[in-house]
Protein backbone atom coordinates (compact mmCIF):
# COMPACT_ATOMS: atom_id res chain seq x y z
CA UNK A 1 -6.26 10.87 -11.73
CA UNK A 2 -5.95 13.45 -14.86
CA UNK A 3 -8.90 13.49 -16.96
CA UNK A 4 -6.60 12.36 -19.63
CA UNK A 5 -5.99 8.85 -18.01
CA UNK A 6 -8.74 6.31 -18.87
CA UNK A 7 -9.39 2.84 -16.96
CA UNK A 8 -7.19 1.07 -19.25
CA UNK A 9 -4.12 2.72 -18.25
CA UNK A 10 -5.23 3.08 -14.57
CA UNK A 11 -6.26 -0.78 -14.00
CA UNK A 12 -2.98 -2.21 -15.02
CA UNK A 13 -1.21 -0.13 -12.89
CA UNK A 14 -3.48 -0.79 -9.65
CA UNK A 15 -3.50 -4.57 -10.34
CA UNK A 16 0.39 -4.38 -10.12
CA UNK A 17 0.21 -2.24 -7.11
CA UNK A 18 -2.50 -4.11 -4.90
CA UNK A 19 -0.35 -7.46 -5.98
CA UNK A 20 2.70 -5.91 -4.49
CA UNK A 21 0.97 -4.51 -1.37
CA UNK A 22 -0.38 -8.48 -1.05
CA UNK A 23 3.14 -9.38 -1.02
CA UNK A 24 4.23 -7.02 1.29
CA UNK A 25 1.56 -7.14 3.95
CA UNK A 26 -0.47 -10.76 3.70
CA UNK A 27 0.90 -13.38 1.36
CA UNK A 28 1.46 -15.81 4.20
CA UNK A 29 -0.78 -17.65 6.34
CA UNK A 30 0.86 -19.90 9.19
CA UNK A 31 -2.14 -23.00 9.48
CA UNK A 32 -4.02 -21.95 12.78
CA UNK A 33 -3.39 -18.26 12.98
CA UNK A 34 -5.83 -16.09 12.29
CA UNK A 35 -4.00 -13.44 10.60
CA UNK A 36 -1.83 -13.17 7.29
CA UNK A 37 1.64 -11.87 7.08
CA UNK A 38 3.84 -10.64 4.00
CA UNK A 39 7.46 -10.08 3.18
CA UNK A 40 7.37 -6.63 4.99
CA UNK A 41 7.07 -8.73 8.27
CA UNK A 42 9.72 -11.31 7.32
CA UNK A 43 12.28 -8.59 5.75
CA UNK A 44 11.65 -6.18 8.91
CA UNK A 45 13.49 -9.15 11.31
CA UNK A 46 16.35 -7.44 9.84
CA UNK A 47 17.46 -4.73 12.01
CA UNK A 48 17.17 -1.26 11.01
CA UNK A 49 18.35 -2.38 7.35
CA UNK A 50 14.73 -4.66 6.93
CA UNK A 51 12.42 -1.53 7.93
CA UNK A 52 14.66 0.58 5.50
CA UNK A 53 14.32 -1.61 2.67
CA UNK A 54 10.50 -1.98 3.32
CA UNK A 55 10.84 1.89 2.97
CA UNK A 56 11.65 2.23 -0.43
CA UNK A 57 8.95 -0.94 -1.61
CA UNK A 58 6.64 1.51 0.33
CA UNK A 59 7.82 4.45 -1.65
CA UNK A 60 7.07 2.89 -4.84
CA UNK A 61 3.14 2.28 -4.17
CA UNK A 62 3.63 6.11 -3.49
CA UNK A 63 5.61 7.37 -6.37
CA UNK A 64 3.06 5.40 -8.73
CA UNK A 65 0.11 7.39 -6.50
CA UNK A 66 2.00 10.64 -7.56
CA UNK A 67 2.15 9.03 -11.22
CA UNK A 68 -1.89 8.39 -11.38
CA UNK A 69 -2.42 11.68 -10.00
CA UNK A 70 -3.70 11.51 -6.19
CA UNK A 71 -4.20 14.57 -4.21
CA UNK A 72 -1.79 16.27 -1.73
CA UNK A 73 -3.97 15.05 0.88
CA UNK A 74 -3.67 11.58 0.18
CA UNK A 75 -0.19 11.34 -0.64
CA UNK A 76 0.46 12.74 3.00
CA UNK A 77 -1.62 9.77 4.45
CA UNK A 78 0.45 7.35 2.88
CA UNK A 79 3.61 8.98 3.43
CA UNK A 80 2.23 8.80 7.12
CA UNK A 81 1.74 5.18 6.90
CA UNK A 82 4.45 4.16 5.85
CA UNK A 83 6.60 6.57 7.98
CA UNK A 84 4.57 4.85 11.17
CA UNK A 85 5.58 1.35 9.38
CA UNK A 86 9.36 2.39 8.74
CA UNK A 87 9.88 3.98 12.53
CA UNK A 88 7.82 1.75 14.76
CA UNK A 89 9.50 -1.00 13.03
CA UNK A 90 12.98 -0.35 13.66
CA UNK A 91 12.13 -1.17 17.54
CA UNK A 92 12.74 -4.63 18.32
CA UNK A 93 9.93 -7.17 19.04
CA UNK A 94 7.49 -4.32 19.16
CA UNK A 95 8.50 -3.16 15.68
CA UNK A 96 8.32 -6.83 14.68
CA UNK A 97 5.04 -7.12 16.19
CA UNK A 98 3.29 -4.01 14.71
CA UNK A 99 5.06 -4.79 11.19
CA UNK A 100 2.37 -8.03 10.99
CA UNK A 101 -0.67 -6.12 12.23
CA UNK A 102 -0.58 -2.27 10.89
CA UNK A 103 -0.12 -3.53 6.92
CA UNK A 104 0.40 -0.02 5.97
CA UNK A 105 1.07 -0.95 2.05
CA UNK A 106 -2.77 -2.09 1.54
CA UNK A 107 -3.87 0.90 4.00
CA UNK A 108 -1.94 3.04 0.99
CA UNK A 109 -3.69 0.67 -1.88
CA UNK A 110 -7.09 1.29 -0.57
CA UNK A 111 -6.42 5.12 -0.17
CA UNK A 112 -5.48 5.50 -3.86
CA UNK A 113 -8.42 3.32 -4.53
CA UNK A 114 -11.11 5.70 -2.96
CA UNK A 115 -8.74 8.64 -4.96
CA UNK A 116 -9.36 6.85 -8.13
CA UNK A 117 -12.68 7.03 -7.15
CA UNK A 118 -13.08 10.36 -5.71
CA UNK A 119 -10.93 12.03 -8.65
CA UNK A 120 -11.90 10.13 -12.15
CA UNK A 121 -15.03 11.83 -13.49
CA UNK A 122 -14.86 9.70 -16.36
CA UNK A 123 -15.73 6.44 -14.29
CA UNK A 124 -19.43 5.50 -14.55
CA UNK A 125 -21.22 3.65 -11.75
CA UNK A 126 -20.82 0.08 -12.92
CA UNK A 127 -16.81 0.67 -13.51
CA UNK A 128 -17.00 2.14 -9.69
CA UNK A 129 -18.11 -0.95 -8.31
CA UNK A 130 -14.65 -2.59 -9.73
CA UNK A 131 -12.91 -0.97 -7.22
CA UNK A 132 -14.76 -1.39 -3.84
């Protein structure tokens, strides 16, 4: 995060980023089950073209890291993720499978969180806490 950026530009942008990773990875609750599902689960039924489209949603959360300034080493862990998402996914059943339980979108939300974190020397302790 550039020491230019404040929390008023940086909030907006995470709200709209965590909202889509929600969407994405654990929207949906089937009554009973004990775990939460998004559109990245439903889309990925699709072959090859679902995991491929759930690609470039990824890609977003990650261009918009790149715009709010996280490190190299970040970046890399979400390009990970979502690589891991994108190429376990395209196998069938398995790929369905792993696209409900890895949830690599909010794995990539709360790494830029902890870089927002990390990187804004600006934030003071009470503004910190908004983020955990």
């Amino acid at each position: 995060m550039n020491n230019s950026q404040d929390m008023e530009s940086i909030q907006p942008a995470l709200n709209r980023l965590e909202a889509l990773a929600d969407l994405m990875d654990a929207r949906f609750q089937i009554p009973g089950l004990p775990f939460r599902f998004g559109l990245d689960a439903i889309i990925g039924l699709i072959p090859v073209l679902g995991d491929t489209v759930n690609l470039s949603v990824s890609g977003y959360i990650v261009a918009e890291a790149v715009r709010l300034g996280a490190r190299k080493r970040d970046l890399v862990r979400m390009l990970v993720n979502i690589f891991l998402d994108w190429l376990i996914g395209l196998v069938p059943i398995i790929g369905d499978i792993f696209d409900v339980t890895w949830k690599g979108n909010l794995r990539n939300i709360a790494i830029l969180k902890k870089a927002i974190i990390r990187n804004s020397n600006q934030l003071n302790i009470s503004e910190r806490r908004r983020f955990d």
